[in-house]
Protein backbone atom coordinates (compact mmCIF):
# COMPACT_ATOMS: atom_id res chain seq x y z
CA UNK A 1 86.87 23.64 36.02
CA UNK A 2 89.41 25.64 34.37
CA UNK A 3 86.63 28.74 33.49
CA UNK A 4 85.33 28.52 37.31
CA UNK A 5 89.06 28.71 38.30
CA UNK A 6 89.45 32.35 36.09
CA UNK A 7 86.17 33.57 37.62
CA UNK A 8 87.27 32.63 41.49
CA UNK A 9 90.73 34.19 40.21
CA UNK A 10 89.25 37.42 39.07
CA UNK A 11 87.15 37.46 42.44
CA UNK A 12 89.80 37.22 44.33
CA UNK A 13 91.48 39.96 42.56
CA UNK A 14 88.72 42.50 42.65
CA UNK A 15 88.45 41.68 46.39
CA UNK A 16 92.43 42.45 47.26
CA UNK A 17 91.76 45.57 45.29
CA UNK A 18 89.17 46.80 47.30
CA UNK A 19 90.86 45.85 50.07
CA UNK A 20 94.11 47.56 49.50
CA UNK A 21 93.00 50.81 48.02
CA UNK A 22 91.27 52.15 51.23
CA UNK A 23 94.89 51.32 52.56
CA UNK A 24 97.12 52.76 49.64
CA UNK A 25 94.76 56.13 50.14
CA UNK A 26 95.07 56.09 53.86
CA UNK A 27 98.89 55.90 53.59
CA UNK A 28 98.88 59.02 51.32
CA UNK A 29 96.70 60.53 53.03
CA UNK A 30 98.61 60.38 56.11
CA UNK A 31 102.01 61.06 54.48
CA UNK A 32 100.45 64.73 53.15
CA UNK A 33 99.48 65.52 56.93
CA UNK A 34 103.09 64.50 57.98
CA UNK A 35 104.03 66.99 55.21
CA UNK A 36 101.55 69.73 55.79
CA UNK A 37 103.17 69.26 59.56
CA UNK A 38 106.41 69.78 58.82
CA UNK A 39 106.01 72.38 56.68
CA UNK A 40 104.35 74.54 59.43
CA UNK A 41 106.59 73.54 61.92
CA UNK A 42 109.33 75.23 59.62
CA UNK A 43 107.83 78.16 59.09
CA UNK A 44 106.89 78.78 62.55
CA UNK A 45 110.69 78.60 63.28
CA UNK A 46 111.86 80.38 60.62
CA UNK A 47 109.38 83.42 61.57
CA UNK A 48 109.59 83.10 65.66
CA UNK A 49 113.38 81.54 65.87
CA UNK A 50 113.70 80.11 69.84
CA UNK A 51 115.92 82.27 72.11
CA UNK A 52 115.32 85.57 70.12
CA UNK A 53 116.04 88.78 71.55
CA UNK A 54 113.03 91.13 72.78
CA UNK A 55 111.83 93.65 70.58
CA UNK A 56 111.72 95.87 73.17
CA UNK A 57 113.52 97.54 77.20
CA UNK A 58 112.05 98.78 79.95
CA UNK A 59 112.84 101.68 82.08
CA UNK A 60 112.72 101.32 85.93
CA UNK A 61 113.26 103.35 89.05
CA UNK A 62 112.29 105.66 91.97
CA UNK A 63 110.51 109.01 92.94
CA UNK A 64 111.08 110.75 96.43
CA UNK A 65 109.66 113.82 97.98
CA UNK A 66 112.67 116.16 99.23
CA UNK A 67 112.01 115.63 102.37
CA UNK A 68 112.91 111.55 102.01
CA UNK A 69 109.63 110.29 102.06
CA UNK A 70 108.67 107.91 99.07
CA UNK A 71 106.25 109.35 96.53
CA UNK A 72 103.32 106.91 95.61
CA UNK A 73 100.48 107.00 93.09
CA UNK A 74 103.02 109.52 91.13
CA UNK A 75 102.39 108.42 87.47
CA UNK A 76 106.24 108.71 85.21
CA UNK A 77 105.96 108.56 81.45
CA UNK A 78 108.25 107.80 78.72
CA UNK A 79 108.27 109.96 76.32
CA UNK A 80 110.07 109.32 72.68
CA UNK A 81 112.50 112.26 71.60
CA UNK A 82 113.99 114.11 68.95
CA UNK A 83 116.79 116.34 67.98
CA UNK A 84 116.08 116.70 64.04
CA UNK A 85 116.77 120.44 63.24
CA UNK A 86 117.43 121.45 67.22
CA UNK A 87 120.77 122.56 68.47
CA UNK A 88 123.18 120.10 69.76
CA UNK A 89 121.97 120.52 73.13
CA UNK A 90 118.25 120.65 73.08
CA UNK A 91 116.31 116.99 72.98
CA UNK A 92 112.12 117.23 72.17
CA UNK A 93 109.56 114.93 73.27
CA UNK A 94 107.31 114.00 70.39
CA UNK A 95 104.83 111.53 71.87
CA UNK A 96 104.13 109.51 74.85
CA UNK A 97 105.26 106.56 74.35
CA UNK A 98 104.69 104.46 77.90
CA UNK A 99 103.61 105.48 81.77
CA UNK A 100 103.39 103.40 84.77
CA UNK A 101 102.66 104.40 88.25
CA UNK A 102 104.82 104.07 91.56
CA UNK A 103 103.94 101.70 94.09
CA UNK A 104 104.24 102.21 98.16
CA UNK A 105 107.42 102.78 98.19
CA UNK A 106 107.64 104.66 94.86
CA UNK A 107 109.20 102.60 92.76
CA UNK A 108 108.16 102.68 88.81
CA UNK A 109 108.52 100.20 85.95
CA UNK A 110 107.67 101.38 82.06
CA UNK A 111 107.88 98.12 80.08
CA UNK A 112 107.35 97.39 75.83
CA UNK A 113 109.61 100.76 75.35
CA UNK A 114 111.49 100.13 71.58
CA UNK A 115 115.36 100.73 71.30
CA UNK A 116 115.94 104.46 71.30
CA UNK A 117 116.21 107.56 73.66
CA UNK A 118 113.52 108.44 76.04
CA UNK A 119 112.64 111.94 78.45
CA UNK A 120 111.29 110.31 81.40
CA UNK A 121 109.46 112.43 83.19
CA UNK A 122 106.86 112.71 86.58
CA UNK A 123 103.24 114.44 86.41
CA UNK A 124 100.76 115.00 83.79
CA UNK A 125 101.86 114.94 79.72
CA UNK A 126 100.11 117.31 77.15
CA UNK A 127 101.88 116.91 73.81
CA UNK A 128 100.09 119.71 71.33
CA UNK A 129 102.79 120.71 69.55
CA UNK A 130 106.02 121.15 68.74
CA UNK A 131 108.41 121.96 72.36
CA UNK A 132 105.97 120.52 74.93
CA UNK A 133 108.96 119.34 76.24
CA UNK A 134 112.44 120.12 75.73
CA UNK A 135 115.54 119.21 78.02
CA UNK A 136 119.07 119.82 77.64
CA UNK A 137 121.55 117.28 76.91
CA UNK A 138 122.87 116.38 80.21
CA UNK A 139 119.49 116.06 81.93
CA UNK A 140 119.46 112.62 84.33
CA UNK A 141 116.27 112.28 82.68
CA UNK A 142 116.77 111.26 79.74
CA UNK A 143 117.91 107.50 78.71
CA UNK A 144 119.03 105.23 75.67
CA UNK A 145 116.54 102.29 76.04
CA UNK A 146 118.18 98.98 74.46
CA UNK A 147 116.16 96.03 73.42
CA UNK A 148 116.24 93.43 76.17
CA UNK A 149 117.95 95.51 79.00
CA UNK A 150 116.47 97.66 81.95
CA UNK A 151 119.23 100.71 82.21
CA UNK A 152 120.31 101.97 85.42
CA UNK A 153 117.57 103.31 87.46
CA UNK A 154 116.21 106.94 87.45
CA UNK A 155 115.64 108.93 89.85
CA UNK A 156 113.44 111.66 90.62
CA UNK A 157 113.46 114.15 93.92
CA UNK A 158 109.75 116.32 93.91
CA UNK A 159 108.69 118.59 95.58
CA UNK A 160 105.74 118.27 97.55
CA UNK A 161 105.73 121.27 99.85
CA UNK A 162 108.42 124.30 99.07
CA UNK A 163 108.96 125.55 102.28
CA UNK A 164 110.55 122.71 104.02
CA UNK A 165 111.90 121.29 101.04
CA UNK A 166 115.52 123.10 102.10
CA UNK A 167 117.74 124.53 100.12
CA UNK A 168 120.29 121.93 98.16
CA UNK A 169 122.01 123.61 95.24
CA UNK A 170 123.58 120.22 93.93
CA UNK A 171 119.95 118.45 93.76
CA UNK A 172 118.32 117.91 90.97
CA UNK A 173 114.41 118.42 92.30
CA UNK A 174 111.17 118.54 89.92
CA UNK A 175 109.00 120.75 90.47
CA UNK A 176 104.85 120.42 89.36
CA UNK A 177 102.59 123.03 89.59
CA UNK A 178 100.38 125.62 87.77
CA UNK A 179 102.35 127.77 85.06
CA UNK A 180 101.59 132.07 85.64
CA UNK A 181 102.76 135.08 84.53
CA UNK A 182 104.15 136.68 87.89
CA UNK A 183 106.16 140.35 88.75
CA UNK A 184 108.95 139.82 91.27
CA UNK A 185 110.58 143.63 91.03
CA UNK A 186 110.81 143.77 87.35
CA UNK A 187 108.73 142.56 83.81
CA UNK A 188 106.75 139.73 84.76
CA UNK A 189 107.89 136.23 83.55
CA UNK A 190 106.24 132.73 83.32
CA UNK A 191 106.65 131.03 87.02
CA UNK A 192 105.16 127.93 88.97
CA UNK A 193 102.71 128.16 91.62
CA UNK A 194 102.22 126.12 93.95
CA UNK A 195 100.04 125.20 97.00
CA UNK A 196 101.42 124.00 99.83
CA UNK A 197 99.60 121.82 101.97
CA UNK A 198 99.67 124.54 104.61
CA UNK A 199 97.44 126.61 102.59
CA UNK A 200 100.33 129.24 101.44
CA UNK A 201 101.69 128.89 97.80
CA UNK A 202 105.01 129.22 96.39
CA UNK A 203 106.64 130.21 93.09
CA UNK A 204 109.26 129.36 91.23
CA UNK A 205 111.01 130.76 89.06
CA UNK A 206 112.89 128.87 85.92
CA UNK A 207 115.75 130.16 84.26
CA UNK A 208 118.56 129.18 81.96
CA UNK A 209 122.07 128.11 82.86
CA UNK A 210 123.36 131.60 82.99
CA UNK A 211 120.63 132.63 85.40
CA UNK A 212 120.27 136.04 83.42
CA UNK A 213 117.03 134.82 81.59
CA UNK A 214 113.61 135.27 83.52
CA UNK A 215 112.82 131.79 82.14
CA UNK A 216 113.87 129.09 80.04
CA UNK A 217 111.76 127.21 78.05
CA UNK A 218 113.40 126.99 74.13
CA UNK A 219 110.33 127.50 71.28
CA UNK A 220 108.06 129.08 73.38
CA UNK A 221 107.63 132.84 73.56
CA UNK A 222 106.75 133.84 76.75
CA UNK A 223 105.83 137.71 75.33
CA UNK A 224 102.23 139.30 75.94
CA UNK A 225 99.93 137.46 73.72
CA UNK A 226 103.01 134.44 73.11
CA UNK A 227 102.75 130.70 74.06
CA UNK A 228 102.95 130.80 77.33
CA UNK A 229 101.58 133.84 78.02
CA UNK A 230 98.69 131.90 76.58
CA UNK A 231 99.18 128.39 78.65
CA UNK A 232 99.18 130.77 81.71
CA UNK A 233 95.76 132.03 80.77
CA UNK A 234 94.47 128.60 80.62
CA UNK A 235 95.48 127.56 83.74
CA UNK A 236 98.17 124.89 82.20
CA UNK A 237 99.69 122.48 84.45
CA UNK A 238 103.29 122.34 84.16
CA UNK A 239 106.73 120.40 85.36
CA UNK A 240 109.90 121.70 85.45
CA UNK A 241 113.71 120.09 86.37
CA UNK A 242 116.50 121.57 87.94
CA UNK A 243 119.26 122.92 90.44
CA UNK A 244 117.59 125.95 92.91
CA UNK A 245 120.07 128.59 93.29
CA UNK A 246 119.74 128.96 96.95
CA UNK A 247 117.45 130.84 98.98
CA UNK A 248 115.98 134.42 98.02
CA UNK A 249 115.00 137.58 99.61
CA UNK A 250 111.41 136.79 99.17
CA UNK A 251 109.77 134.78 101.08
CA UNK A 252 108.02 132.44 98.85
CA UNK A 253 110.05 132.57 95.91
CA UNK A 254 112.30 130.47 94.59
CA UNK A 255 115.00 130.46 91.19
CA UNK A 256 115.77 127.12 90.05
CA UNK A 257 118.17 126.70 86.59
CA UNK A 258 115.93 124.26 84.49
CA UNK A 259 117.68 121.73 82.50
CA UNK A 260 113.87 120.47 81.42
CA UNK A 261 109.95 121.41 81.11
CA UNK A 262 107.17 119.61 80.22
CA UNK A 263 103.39 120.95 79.65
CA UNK A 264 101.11 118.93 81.40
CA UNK A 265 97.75 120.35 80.09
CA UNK A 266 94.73 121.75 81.56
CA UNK A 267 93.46 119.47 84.87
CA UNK A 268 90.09 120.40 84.28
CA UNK A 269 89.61 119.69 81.07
């Protein structure tokens, strides 16, 4: 009796053990996923914290023809600056950093822009080297993009068709068109061309803010065999920004003080 007792005894034992070890290993094996959990969960805040500021702005606003119509289909593009070794009132682009186009009504929206300051301009971008585009200081075009924020709306006034574009001296109006090498009375100088949808074709003349200068365009030499001289040759597209002067002698011509120029490349390549 007493040795049948020991053997029912160590039955019994070997069956609670068999029992309760599947159990025991189920409950650690569920406390490690509860740990492995939690542990993700914590990194996942630590590396994406909830509310965090964007890493990034936008840059919104509108494009009219002079004559008040809105401009649509017009692409705008953002493009990143930089003053390193300029003078204090030069800005370059460097790259394009963002475009959008305007809808119906010609409104524009460049999102995913990082903090810093931006050239927004209208037209075609070619970016081949160094002052592609320059603009002064105080040009409405340029803007300090802030992480999170959309800043006050830009504005752009193009013209579509010079002749009844009327003369406004306080107007900022942007100007795209073909860049030459044209003669008005005196050397020739780089100009832009442009077709009217009448069939006759306008230039315009840029110059710098003390209207002595046949052009301005700062880092580009506009002599016989120079930069432009060479852009010209290739048929390069090009935008300009600035006040006109008022109306000329010449029918056709026009002198507008640029604060800004970008190259926009050759359409038909």
């Amino acid at each position: 009796m007493f040795r049948g007792r020991i053997q029912r005894s160590a039955f019994e034992v070997t069956l609670r053990r068999s029992i309760l070890k599947p159990r025991a290993a189920s409950h650690r094996a569920f406390g490690y996923a509860v740990i492995f959990l939690v542990s993700v969960l914590t990194c996942a805040a630590v590396q994406q914290p909830r509310n965090a500021p964007p890493a990034s702005g936008s840059v919104a606003g509108r494009v009219d023809w002079s004559d008040g119509a809105p401009s649509a289909g017009i692409t705008v593009s953002a493009i990143a600056t930089s003053t390193e070794g300029l003078p204090s009132s030069w800005i370059m682009g460097t790259r394009l950093a963002g475009s959008a186009v305007t809808d119906s009504s010609g409104q524009y929206r460049i999102e995913n822009l990082p903090a810093g300051l931006y050239h927004i301009v209208t037209g075609p971008v070619h970016l081949p080297r160094t002052f592609s585009d320059v603009s002064l200081t105080d040009s409405p075009h340029l803007v300090q993009v802030t992480a999170g924020k959309t800043p006050q709306e830009i504005l752009f006034t193009c013209v579509r068709y010079s002749e009844v574009a009327g003369s406004a001296p306080n107007r900022i109006l942007t100007i795209t068109g073909k860049l030459v090498m044209a003669s008005f009375g005196g050397p020739s100088g780089p100009a832009v061309l442009m077709n009217n949808p009448d069939g006759s074709v306008s230039y315009w003349q840029f110059r710098g803010s003390n209207g002595s200068a046949m052009y301005w365009w700062p880092g580009l030499d506009a002599a016989k065999g120079g930069v432009l001289d060479k852009m010209a040759e290739d048929g390069e597209i090009v935008t300009i920004s600035g006040k006109e002067t008022g109306p000329t002698s010449r029918p056709g011509m026009h002198v507008i003080i640029a604060n800004e120029v970008t190259r926009g490349g050759n359409p038909t390549r």
